[in-house]
PDB file of N, CA and C in Angstrom:
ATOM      1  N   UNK A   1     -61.623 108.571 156.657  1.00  0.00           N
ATOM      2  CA  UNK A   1     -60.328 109.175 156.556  1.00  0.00           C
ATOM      3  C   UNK A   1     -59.419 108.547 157.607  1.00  0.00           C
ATOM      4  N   UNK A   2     -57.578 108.373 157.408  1.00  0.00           N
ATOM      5  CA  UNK A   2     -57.026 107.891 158.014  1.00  0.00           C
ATOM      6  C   UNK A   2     -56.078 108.892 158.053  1.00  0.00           C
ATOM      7  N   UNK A   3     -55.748 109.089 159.761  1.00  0.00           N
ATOM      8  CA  UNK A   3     -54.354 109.599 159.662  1.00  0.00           C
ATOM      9  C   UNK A   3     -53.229 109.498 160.543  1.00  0.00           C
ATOM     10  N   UNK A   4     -52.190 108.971 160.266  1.00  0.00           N
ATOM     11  CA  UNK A   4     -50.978 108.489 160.812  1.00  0.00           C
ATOM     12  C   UNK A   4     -50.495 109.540 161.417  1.00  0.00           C
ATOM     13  N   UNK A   5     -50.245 109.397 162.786  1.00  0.00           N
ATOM     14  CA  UNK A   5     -49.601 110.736 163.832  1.00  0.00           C
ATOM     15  C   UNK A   5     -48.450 109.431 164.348  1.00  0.00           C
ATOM     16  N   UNK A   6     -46.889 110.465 164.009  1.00  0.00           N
ATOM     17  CA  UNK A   6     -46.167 109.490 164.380  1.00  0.00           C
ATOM     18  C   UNK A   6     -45.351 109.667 165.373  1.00  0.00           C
ATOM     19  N   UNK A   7     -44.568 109.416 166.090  1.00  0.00           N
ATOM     20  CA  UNK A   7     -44.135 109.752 167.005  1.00  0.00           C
ATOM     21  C   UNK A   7     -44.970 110.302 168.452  1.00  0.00           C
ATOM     22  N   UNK A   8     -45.641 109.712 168.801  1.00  0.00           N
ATOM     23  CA  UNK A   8     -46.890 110.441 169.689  1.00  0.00           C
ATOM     24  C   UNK A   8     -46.542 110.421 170.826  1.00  0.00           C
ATOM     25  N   UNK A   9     -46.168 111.043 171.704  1.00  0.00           N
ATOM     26  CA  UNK A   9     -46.124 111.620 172.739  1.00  0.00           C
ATOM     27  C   UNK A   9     -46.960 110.893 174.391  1.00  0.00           C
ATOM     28  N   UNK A  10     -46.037 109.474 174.727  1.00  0.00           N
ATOM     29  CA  UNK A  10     -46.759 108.496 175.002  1.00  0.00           C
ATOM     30  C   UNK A  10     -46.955 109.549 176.512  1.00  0.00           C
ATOM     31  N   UNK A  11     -47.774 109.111 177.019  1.00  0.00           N
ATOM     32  CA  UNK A  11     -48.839 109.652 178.753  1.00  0.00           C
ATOM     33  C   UNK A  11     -49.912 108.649 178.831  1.00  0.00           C
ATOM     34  N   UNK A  12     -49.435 108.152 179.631  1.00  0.00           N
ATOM     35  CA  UNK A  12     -50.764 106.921 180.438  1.00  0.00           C
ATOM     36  C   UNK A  12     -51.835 107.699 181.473  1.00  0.00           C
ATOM     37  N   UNK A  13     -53.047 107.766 180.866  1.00  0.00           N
ATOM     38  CA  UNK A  13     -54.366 108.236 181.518  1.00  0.00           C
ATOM     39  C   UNK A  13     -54.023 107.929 183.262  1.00  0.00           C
ATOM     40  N   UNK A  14     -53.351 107.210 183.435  1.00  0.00           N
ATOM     41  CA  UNK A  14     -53.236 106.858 184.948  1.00  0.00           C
ATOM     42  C   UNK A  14     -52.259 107.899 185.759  1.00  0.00           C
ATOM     43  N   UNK A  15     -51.175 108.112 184.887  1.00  0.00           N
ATOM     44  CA  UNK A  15     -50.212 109.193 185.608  1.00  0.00           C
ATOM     45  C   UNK A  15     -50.913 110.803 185.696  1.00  0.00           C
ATOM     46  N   UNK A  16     -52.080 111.281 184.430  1.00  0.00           N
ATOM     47  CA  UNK A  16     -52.672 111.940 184.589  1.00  0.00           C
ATOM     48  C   UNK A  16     -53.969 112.146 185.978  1.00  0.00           C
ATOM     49  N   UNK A  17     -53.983 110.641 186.384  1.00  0.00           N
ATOM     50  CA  UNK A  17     -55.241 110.825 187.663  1.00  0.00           C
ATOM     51  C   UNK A  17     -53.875 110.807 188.464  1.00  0.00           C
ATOM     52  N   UNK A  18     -53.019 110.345 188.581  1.00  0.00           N
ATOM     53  CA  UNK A  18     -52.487 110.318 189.827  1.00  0.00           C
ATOM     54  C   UNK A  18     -51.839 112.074 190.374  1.00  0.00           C
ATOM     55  N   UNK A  19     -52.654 112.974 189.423  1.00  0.00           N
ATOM     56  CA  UNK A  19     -52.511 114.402 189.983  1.00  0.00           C
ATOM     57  C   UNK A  19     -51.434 114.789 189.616  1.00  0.00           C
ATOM     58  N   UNK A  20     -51.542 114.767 188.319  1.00  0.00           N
ATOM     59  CA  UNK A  20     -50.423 115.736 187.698  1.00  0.00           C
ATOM     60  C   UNK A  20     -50.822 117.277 187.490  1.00  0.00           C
ATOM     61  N   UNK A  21     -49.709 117.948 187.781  1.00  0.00           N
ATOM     62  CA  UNK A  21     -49.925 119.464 188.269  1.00  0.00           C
ATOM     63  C   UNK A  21     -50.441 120.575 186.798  1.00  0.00           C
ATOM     64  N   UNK A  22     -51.347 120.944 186.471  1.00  0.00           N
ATOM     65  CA  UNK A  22     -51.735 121.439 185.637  1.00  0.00           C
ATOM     66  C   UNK A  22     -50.861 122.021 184.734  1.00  0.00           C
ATOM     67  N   UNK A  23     -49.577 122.710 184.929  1.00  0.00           N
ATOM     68  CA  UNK A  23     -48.889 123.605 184.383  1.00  0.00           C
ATOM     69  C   UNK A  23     -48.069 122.131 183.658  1.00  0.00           C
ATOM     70  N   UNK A  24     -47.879 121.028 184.209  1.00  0.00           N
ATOM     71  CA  UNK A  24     -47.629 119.952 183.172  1.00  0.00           C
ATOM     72  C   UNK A  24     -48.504 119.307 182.359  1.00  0.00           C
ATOM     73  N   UNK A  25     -50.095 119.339 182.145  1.00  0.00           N
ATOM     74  CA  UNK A  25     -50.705 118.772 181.915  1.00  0.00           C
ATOM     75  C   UNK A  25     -50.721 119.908 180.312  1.00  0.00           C
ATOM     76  N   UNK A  26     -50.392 121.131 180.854  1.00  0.00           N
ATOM     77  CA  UNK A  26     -50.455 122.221 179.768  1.00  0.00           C
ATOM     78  C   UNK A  26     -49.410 122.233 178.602  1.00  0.00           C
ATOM     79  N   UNK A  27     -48.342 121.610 179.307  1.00  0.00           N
ATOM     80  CA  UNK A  27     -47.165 121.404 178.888  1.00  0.00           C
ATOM     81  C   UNK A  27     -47.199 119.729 177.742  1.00  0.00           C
ATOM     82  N   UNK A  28     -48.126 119.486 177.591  1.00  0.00           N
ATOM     83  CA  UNK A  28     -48.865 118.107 177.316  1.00  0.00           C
ATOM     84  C   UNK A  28     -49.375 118.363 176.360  1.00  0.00           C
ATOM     85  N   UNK A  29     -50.360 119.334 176.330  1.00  0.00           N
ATOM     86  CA  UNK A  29     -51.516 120.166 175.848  1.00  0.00           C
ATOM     87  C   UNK A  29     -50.399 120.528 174.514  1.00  0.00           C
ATOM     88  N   UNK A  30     -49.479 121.634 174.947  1.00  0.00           N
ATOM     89  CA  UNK A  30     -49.099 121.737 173.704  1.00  0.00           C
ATOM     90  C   UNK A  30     -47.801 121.453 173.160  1.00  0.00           C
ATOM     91  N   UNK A  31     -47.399 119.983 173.696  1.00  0.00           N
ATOM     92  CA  UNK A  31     -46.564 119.157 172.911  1.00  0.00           C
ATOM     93  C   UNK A  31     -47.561 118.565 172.002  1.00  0.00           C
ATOM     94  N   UNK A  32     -49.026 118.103 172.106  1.00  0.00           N
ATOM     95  CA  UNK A  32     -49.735 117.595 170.900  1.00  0.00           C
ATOM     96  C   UNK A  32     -50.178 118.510 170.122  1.00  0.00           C
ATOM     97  N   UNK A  33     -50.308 119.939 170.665  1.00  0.00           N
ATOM     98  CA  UNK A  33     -50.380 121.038 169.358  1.00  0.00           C
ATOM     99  C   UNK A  33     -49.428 120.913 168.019  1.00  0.00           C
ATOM    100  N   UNK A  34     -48.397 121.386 168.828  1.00  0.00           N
ATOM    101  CA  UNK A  34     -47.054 121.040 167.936  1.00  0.00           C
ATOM    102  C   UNK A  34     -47.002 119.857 167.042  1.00  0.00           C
ATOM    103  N   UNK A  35     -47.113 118.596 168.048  1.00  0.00           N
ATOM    104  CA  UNK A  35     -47.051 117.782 166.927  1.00  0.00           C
ATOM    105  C   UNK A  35     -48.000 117.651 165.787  1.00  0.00           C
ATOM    106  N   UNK A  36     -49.134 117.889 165.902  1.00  0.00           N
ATOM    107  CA  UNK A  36     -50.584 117.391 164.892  1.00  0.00           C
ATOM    108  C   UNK A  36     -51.026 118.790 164.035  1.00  0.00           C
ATOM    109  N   UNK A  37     -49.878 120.368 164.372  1.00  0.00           N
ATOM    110  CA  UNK A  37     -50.043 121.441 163.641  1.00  0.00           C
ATOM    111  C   UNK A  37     -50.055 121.343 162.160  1.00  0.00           C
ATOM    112  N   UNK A  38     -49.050 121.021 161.586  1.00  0.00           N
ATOM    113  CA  UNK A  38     -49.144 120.954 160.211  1.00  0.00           C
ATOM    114  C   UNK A  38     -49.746 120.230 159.809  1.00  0.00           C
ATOM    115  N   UNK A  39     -49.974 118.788 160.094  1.00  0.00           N
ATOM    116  CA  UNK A  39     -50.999 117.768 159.756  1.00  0.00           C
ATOM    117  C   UNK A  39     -52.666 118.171 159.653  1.00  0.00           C
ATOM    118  N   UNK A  40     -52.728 118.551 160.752  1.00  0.00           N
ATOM    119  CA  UNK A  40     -54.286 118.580 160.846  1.00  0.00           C
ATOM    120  C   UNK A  40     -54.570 120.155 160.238  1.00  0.00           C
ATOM    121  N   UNK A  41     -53.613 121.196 160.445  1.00  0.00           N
ATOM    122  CA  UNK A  41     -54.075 122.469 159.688  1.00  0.00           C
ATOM    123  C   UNK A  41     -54.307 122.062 157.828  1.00  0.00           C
ATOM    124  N   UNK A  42     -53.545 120.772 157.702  1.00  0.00           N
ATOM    125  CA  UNK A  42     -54.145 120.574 155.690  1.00  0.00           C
ATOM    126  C   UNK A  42     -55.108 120.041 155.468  1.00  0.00           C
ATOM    127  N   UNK A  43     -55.903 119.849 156.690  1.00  0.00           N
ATOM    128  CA  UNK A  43     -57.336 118.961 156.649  1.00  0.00           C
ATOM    129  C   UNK A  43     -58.472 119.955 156.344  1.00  0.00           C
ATOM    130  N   UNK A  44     -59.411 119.927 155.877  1.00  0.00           N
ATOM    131  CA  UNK A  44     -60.588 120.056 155.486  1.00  0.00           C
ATOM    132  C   UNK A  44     -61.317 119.888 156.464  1.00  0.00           C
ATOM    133  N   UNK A  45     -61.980 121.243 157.121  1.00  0.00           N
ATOM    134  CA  UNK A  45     -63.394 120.638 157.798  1.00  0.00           C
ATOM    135  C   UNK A  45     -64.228 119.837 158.046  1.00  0.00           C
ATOM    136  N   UNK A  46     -64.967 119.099 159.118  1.00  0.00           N
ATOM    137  CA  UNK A  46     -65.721 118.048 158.785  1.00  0.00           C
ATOM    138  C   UNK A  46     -66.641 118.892 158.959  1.00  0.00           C
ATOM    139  N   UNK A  47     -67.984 118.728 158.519  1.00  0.00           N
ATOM    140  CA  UNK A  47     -69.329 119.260 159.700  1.00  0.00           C
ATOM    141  C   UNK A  47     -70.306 118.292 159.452  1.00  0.00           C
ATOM    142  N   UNK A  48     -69.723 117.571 159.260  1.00  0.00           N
ATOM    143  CA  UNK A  48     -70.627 115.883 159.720  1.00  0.00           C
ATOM    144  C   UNK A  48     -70.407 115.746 161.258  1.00  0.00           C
ATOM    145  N   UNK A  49     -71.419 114.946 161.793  1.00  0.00           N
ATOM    146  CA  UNK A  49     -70.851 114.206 162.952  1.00  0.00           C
ATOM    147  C   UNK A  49     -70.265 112.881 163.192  1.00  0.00           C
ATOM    148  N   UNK A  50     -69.246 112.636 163.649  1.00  0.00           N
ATOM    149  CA  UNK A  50     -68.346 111.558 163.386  1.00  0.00           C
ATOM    150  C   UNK A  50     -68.094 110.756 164.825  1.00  0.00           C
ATOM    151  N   UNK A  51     -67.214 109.390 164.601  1.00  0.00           N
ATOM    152  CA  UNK A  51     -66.484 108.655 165.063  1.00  0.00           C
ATOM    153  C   UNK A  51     -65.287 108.342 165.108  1.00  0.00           C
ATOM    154  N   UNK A  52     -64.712 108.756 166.088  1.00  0.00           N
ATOM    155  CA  UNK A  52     -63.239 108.614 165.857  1.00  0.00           C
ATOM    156  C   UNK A  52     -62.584 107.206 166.473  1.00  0.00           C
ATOM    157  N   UNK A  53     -61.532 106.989 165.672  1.00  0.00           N
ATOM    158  CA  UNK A  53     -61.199 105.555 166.159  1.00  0.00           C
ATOM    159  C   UNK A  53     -59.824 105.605 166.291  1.00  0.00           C
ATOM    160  N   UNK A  54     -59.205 105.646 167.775  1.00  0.00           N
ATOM    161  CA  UNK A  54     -58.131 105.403 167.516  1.00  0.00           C
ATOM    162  C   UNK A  54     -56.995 104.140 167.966  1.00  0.00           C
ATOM    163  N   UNK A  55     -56.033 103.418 167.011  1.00  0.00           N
ATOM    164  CA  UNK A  55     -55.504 102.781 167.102  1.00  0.00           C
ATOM    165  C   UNK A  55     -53.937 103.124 167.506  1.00  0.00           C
ATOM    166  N   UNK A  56     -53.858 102.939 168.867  1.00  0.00           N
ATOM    167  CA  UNK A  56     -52.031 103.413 169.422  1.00  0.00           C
ATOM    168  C   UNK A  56     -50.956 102.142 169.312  1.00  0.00           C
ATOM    169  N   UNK A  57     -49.861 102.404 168.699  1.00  0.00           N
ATOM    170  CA  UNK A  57     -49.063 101.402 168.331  1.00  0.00           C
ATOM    171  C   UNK A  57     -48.147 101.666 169.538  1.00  0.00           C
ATOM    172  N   UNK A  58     -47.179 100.727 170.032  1.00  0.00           N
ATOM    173  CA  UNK A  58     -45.935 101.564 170.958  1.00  0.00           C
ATOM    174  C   UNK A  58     -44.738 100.537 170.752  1.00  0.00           C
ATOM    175  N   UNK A  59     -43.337 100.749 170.628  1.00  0.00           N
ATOM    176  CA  UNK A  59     -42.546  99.832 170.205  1.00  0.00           C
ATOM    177  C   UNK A  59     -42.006  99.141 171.473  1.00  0.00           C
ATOM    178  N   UNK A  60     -42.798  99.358 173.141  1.00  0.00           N
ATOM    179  CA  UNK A  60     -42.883  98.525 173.929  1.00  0.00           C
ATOM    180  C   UNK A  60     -43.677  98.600 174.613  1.00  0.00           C
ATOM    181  N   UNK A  61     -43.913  98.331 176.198  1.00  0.00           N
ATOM    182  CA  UNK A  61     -44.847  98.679 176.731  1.00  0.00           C
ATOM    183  C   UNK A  61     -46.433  98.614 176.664  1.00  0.00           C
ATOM    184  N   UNK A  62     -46.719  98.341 175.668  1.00  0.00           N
ATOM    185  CA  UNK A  62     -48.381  99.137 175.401  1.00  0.00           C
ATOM    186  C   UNK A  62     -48.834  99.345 176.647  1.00  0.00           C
ATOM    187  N   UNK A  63     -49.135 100.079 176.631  1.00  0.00           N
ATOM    188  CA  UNK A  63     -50.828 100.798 177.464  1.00  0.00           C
ATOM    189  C   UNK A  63     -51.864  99.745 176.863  1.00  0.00           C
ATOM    190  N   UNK A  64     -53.143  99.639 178.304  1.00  0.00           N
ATOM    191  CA  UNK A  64     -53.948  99.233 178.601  1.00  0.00           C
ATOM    192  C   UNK A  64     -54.866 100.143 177.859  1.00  0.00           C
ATOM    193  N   UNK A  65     -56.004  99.496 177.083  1.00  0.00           N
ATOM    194  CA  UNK A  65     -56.579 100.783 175.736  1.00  0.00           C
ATOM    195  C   UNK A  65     -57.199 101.830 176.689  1.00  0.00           C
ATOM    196  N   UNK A  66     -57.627 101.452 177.687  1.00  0.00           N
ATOM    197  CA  UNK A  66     -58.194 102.872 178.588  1.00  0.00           C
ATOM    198  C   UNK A  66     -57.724 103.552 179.190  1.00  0.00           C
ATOM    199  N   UNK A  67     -56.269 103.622 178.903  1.00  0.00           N
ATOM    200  CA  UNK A  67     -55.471 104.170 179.360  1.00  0.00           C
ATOM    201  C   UNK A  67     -54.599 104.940 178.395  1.00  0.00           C
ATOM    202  N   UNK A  68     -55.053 104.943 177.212  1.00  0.00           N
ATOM    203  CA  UNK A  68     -54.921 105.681 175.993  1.00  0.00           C
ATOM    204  C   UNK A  68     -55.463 106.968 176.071  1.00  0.00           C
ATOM    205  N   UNK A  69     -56.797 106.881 176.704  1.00  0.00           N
ATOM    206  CA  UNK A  69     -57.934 107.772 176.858  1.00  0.00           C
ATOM    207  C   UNK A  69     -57.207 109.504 176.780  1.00  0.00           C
ATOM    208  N   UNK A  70     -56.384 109.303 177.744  1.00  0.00           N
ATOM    209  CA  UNK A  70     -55.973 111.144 177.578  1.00  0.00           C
ATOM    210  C   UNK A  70     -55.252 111.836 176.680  1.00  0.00           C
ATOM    211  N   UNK A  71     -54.753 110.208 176.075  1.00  0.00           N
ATOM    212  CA  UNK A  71     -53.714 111.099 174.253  1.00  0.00           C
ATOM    213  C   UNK A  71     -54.905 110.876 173.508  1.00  0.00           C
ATOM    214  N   UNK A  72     -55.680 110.373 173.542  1.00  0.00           N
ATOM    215  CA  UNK A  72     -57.116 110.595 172.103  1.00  0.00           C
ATOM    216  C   UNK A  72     -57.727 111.877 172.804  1.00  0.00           C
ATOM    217  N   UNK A  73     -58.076 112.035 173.563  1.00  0.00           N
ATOM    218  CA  UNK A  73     -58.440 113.508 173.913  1.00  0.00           C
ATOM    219  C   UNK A  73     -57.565 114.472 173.992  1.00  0.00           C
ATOM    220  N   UNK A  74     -56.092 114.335 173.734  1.00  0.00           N
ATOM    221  CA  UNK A  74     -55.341 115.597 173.170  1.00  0.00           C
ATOM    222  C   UNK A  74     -55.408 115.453 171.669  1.00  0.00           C
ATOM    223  N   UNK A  75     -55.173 114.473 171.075  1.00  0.00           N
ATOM    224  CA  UNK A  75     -55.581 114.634 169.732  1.00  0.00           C
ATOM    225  C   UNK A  75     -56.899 114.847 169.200  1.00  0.00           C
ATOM    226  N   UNK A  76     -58.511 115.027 170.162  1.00  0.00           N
ATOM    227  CA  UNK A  76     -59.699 115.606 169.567  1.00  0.00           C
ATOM    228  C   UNK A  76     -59.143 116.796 169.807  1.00  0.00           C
ATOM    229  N   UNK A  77     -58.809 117.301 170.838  1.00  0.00           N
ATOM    230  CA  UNK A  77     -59.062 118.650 171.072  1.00  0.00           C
ATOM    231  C   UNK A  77     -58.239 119.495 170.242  1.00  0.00           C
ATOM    232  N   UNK A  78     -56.662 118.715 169.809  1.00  0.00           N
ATOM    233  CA  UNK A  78     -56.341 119.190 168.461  1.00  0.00           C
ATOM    234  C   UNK A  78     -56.578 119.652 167.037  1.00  0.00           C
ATOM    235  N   UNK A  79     -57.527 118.504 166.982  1.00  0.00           N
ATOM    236  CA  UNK A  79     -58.547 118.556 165.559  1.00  0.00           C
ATOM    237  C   UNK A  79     -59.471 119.676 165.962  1.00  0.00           C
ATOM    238  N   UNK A  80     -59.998 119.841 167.184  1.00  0.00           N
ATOM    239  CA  UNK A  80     -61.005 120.574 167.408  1.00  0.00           C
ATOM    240  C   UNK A  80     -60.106 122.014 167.105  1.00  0.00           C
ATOM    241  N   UNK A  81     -59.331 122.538 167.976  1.00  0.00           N
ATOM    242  CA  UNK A  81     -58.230 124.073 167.582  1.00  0.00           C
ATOM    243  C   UNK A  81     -57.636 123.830 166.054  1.00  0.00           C
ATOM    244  N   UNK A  82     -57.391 122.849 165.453  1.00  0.00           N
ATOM    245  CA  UNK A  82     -56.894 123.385 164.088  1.00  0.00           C
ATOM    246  C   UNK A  82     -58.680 123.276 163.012  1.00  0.00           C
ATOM    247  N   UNK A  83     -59.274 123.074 163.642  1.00  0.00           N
ATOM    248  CA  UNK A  83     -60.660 123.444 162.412  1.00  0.00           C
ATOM    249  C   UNK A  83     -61.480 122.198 161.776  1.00  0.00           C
ATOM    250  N   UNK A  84     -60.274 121.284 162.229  1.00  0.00           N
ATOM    251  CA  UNK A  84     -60.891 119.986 161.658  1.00  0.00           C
ATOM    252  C   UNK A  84     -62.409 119.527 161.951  1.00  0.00           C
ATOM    253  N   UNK A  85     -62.428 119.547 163.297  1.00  0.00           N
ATOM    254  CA  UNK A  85     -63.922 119.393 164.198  1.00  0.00           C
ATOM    255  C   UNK A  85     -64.340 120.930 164.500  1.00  0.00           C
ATOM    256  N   UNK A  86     -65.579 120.988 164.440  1.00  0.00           N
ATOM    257  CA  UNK A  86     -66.274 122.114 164.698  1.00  0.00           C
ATOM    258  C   UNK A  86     -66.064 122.709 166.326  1.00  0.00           C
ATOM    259  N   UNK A  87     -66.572 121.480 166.950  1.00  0.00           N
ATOM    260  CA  UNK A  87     -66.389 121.152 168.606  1.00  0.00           C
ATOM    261  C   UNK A  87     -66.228 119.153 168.827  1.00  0.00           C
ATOM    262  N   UNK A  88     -66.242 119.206 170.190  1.00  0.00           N
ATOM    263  CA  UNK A  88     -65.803 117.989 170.474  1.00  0.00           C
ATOM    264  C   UNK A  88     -66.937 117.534 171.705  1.00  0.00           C
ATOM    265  N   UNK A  89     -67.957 118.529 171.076  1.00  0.00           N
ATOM    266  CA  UNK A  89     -69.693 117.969 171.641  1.00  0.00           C
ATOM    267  C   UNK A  89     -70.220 116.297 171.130  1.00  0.00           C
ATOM    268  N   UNK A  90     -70.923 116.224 171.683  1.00  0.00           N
ATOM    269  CA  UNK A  90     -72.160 115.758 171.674  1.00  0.00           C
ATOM    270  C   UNK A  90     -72.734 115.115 169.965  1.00  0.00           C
ATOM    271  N   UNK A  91     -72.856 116.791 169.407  1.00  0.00           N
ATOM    272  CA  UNK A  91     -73.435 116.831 168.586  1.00  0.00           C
ATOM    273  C   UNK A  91     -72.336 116.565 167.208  1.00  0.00           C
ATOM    274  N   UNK A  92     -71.496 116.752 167.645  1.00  0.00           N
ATOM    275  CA  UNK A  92     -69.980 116.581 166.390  1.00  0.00           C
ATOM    276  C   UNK A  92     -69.371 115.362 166.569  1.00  0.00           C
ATOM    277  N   UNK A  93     -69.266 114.765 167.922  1.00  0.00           N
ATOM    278  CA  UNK A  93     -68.865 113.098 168.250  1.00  0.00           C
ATOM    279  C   UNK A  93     -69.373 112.499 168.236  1.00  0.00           C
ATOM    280  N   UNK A  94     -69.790 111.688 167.882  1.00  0.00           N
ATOM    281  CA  UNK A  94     -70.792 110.188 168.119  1.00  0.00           C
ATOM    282  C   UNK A  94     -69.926 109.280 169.149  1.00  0.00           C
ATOM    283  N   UNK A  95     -69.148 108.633 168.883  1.00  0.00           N
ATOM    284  CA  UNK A  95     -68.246 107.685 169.242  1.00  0.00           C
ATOM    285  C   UNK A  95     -66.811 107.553 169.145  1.00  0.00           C
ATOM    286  N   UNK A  96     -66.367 107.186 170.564  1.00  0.00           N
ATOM    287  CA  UNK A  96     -64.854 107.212 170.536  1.00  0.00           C
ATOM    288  C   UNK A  96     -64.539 105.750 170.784  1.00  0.00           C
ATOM    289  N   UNK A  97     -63.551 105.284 169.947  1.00  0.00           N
ATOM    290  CA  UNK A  97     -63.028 103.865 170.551  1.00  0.00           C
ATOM    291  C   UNK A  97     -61.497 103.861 170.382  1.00  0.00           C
ATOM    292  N   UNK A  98     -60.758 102.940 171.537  1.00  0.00           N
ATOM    293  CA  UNK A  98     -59.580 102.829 171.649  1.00  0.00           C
ATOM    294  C   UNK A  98     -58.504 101.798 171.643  1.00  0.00           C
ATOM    295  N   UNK A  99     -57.950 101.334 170.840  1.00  0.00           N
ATOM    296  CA  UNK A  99     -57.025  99.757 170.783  1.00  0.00           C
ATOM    297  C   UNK A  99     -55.671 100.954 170.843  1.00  0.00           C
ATOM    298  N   UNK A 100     -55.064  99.258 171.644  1.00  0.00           N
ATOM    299  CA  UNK A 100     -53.465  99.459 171.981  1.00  0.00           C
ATOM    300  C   UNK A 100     -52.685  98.305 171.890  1.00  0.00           C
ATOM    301  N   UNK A 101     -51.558  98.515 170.992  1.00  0.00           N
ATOM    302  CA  UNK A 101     -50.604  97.047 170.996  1.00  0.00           C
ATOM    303  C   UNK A 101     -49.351  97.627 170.394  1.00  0.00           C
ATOM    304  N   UNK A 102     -48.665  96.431 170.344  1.00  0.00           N
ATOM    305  CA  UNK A 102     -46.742  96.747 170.480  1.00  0.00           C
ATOM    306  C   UNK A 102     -46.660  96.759 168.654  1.00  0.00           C
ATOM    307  N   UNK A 103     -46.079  97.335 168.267  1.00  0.00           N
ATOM    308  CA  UNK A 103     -45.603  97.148 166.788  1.00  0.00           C
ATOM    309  C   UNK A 103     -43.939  97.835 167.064  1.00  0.00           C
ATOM    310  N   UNK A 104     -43.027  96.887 166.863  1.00  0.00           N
ATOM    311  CA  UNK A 104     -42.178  96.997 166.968  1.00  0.00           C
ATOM    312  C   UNK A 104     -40.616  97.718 166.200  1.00  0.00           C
ATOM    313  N   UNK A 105     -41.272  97.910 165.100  1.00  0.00           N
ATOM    314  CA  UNK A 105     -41.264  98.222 163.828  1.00  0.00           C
ATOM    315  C   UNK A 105     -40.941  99.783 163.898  1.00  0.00           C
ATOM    316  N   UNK A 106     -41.277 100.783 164.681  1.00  0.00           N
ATOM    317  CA  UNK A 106     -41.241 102.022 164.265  1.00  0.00           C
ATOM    318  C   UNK A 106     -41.345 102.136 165.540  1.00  0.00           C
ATOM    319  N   UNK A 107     -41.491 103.746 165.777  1.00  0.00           N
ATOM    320  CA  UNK A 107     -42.222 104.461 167.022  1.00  0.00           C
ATOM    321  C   UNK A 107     -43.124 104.728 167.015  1.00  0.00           C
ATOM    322  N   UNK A 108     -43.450 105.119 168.652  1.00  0.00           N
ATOM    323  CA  UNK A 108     -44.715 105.281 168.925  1.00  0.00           C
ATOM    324  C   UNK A 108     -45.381 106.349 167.891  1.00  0.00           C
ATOM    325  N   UNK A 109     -47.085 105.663 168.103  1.00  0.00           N
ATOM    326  CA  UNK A 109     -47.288 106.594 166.575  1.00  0.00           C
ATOM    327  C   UNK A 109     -49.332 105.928 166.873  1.00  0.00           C
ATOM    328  N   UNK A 110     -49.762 106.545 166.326  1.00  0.00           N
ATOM    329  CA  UNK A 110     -51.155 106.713 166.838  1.00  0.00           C
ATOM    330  C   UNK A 110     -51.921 106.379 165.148  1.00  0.00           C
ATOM    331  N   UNK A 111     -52.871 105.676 164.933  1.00  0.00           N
ATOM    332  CA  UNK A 111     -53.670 105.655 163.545  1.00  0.00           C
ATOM    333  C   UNK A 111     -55.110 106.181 163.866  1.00  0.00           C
ATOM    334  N   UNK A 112     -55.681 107.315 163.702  1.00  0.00           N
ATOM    335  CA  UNK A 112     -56.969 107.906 163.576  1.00  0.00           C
ATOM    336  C   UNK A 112     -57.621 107.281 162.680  1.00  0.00           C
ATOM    337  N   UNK A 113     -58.824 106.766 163.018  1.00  0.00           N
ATOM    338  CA  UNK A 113     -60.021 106.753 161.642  1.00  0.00           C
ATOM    339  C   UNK A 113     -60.630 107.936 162.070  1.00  0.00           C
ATOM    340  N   UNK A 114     -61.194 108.273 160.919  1.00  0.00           N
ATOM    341  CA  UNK A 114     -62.636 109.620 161.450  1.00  0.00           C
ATOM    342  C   UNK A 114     -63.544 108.852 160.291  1.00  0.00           C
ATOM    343  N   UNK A 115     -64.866 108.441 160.779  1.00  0.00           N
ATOM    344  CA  UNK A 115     -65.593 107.838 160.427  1.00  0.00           C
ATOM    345  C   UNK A 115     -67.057 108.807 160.196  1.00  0.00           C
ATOM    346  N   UNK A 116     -67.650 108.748 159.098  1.00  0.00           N
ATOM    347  CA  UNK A 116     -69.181 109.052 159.174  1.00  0.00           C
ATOM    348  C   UNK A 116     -69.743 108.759 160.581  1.00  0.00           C
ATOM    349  N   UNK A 117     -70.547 109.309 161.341  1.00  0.00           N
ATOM    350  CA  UNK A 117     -71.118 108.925 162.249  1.00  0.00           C
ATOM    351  C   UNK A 117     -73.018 108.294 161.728  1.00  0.00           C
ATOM    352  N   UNK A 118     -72.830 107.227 161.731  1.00  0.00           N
ATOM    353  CA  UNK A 118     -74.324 106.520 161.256  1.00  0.00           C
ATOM    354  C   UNK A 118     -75.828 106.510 161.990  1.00  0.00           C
TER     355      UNK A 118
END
């Protein structure tokens, strides 16, 4: 399954270590609620265990892919509160991977795979 989240809500994993104050980090938390609500509430359960793959586009800048790291973990934990994922264990994730590059073309905007986990 593929799904296009557009406009995504760019935060570099780095400004998050450099001790950002929780009540913004919350404030983070649920700007990606908002955005991925209607989307991910028309999804169908998985209860497979999966791989998620995500590909971040940005119309400058890119981020360094490990530095993606804290918007793919607002978007599991999204999937995880709207039903999509059961949890965001062990036993429901297999694998996370992360690419980042400029597409100039649109805005920032994020491409999910959710993959069978093999």
């Amino acid at each position: 399954m593929k799904i296009k989240i557009d406009n995504i809500l760019k935060i570099s994993t780095n400004k998050i270590y450099a001790g950002v104050h929780w009540t913004k980090r919350n404030e983070i938390k649920d700007g990606y609620l908002l955005l991925t609500k209607k989307q991910f509430k028309a999804l169908d359960p998985i209860i497979d265990k999966v791989d998620l793959l995500f590909s971040f586009y940005f119309t400058k800048n890119a981020f360094d892919s490990s530095n993606c790291s804290y918007m793919a973990k607002m978007i599991e934990d999204c999937l995880v509160k709207y039903g999509v994922l059961k949890d965001d264990t062990i036993k429901y994730v297999g694998k996370i991977s992360l690419t980042s590059q400029r597409d100039k073309t649109q805005d920032d905007y994020c491409i999910l795979e959710i993959n069978k986990n093999l």
